[in-house]
N, C-alpha and C. Protein backbone atom coordinates (compact mmCIF):
# COMPACT_ATOMS: atom_id res chain seq x y z
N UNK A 1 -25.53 -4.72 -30.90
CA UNK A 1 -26.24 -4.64 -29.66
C UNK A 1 -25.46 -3.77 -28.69
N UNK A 2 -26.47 -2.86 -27.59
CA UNK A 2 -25.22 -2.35 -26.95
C UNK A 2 -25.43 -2.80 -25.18
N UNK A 3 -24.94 -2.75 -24.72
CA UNK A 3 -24.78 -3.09 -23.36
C UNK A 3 -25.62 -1.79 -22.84
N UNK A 4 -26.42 -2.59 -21.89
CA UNK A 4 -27.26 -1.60 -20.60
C UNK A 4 -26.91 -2.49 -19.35
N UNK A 5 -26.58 -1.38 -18.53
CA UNK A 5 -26.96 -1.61 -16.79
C UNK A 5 -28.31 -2.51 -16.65
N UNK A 6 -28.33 -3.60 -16.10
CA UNK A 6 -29.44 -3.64 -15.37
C UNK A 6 -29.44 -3.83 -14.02
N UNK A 7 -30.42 -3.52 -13.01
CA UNK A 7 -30.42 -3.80 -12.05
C UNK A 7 -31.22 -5.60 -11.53
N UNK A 8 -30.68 -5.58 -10.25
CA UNK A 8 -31.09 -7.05 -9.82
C UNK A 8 -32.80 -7.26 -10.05
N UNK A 9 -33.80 -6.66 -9.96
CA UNK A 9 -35.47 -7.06 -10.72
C UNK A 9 -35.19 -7.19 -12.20
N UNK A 10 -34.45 -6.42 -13.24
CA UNK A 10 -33.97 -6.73 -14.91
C UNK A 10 -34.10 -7.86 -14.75
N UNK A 11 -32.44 -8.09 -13.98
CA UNK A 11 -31.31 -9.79 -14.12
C UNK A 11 -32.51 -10.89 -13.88
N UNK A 12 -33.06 -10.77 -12.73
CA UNK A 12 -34.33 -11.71 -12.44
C UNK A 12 -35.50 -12.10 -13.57
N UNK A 13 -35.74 -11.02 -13.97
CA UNK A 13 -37.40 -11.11 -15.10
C UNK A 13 -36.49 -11.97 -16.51
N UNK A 14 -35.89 -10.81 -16.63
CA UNK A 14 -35.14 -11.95 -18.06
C UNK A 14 -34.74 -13.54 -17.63
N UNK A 15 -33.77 -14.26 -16.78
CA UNK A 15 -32.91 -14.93 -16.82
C UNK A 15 -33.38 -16.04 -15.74
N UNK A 16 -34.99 -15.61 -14.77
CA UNK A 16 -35.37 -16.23 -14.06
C UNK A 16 -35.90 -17.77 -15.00
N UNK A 17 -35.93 -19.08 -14.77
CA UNK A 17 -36.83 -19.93 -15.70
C UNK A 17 -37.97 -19.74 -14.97
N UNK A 18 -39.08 -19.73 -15.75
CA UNK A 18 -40.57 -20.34 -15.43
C UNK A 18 -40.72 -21.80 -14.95
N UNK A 19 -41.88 -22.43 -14.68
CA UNK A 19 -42.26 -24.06 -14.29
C UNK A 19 -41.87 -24.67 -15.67
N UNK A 20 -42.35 -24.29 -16.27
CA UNK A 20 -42.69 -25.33 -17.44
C UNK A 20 -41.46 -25.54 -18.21
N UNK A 21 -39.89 -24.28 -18.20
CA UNK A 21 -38.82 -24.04 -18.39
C UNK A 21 -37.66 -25.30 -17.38
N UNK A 22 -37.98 -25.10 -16.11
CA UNK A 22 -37.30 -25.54 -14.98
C UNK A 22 -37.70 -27.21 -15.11
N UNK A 23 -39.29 -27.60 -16.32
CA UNK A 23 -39.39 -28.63 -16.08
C UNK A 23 -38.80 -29.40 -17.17
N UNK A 24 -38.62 -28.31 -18.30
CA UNK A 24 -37.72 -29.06 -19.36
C UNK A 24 -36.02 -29.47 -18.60
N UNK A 25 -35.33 -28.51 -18.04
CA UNK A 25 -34.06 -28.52 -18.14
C UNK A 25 -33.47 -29.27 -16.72
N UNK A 26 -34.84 -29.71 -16.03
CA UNK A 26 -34.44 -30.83 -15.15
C UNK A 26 -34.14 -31.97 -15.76
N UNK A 27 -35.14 -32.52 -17.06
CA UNK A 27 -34.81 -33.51 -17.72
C UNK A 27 -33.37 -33.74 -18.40
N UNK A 28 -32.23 -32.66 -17.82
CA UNK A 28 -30.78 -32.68 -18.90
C UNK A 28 -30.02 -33.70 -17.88
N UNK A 29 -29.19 -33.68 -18.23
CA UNK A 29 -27.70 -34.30 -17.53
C UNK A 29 -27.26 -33.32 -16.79
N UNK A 30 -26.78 -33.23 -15.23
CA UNK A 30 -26.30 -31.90 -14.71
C UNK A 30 -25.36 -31.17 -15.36
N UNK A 31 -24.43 -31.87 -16.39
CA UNK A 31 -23.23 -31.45 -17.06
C UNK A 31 -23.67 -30.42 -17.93
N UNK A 32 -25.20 -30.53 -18.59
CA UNK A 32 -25.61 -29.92 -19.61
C UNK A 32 -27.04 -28.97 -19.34
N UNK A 33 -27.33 -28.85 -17.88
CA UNK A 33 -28.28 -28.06 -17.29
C UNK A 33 -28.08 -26.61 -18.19
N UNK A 34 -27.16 -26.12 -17.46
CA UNK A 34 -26.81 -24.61 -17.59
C UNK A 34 -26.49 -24.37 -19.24
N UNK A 35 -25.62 -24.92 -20.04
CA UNK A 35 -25.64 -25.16 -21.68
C UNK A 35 -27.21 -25.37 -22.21
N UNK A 36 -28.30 -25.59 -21.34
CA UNK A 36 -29.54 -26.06 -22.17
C UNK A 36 -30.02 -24.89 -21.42
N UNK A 37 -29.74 -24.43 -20.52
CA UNK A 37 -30.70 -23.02 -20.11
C UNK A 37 -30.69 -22.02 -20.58
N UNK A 38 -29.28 -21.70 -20.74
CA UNK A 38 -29.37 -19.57 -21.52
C UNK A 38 -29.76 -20.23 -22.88
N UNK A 39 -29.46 -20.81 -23.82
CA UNK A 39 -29.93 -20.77 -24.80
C UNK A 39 -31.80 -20.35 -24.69
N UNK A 40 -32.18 -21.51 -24.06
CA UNK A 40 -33.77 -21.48 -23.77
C UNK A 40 -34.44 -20.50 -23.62
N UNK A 41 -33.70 -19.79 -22.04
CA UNK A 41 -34.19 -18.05 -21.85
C UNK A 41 -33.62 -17.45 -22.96
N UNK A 42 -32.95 -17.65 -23.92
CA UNK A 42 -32.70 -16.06 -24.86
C UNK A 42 -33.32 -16.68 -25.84
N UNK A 43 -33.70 -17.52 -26.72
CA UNK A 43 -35.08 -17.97 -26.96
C UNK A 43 -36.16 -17.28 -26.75
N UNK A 44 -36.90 -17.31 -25.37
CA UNK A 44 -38.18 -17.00 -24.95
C UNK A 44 -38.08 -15.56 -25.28
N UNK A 45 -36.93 -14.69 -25.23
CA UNK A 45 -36.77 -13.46 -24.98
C UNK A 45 -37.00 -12.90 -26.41
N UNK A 46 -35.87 -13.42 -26.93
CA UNK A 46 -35.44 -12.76 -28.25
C UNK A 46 -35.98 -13.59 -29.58
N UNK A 47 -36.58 -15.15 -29.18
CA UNK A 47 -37.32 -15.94 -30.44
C UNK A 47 -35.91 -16.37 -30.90
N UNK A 48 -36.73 -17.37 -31.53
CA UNK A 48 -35.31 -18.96 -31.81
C UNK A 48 -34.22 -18.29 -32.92
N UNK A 49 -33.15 -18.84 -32.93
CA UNK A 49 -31.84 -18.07 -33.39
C UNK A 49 -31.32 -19.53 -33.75
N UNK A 50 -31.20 -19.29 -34.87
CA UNK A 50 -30.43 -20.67 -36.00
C UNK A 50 -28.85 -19.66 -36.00
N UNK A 51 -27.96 -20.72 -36.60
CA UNK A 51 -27.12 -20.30 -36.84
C UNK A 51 -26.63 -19.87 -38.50
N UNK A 52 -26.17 -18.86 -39.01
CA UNK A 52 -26.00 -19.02 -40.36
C UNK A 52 -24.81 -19.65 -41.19
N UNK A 53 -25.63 -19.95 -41.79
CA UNK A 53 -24.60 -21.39 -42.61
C UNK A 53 -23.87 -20.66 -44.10
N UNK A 54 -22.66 -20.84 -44.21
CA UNK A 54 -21.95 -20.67 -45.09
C UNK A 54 -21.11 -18.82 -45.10
């Protein structure tokens, strides 16, 4: 992957949550808000990402 500039409207559209986003990750523990969010947005962005095993 390579790194791009973005400007502050980019940072926003990608990384902003939606309602229905903001209404899952209210349901966390505050400890685990932000750990349950970027995953979520890079998810929506890029589609679910397992990890590979072995």
């Amino acid at each position: 992957m390579t790194r791009t500039s973005l400007d502050l409207d980019e940072l926003v559209e990608r990384w902003m949550l939606l309602k229905d986003e903001r209404d899952l990750v209210s349901g966390t523990r505050d400890a685990t808000r932000l750990g349950f969010a970027v995953p979520l947005t890079f998810s929506t962005q890029y589609g679910p990402v397992s990890p590979r095993l072995g």
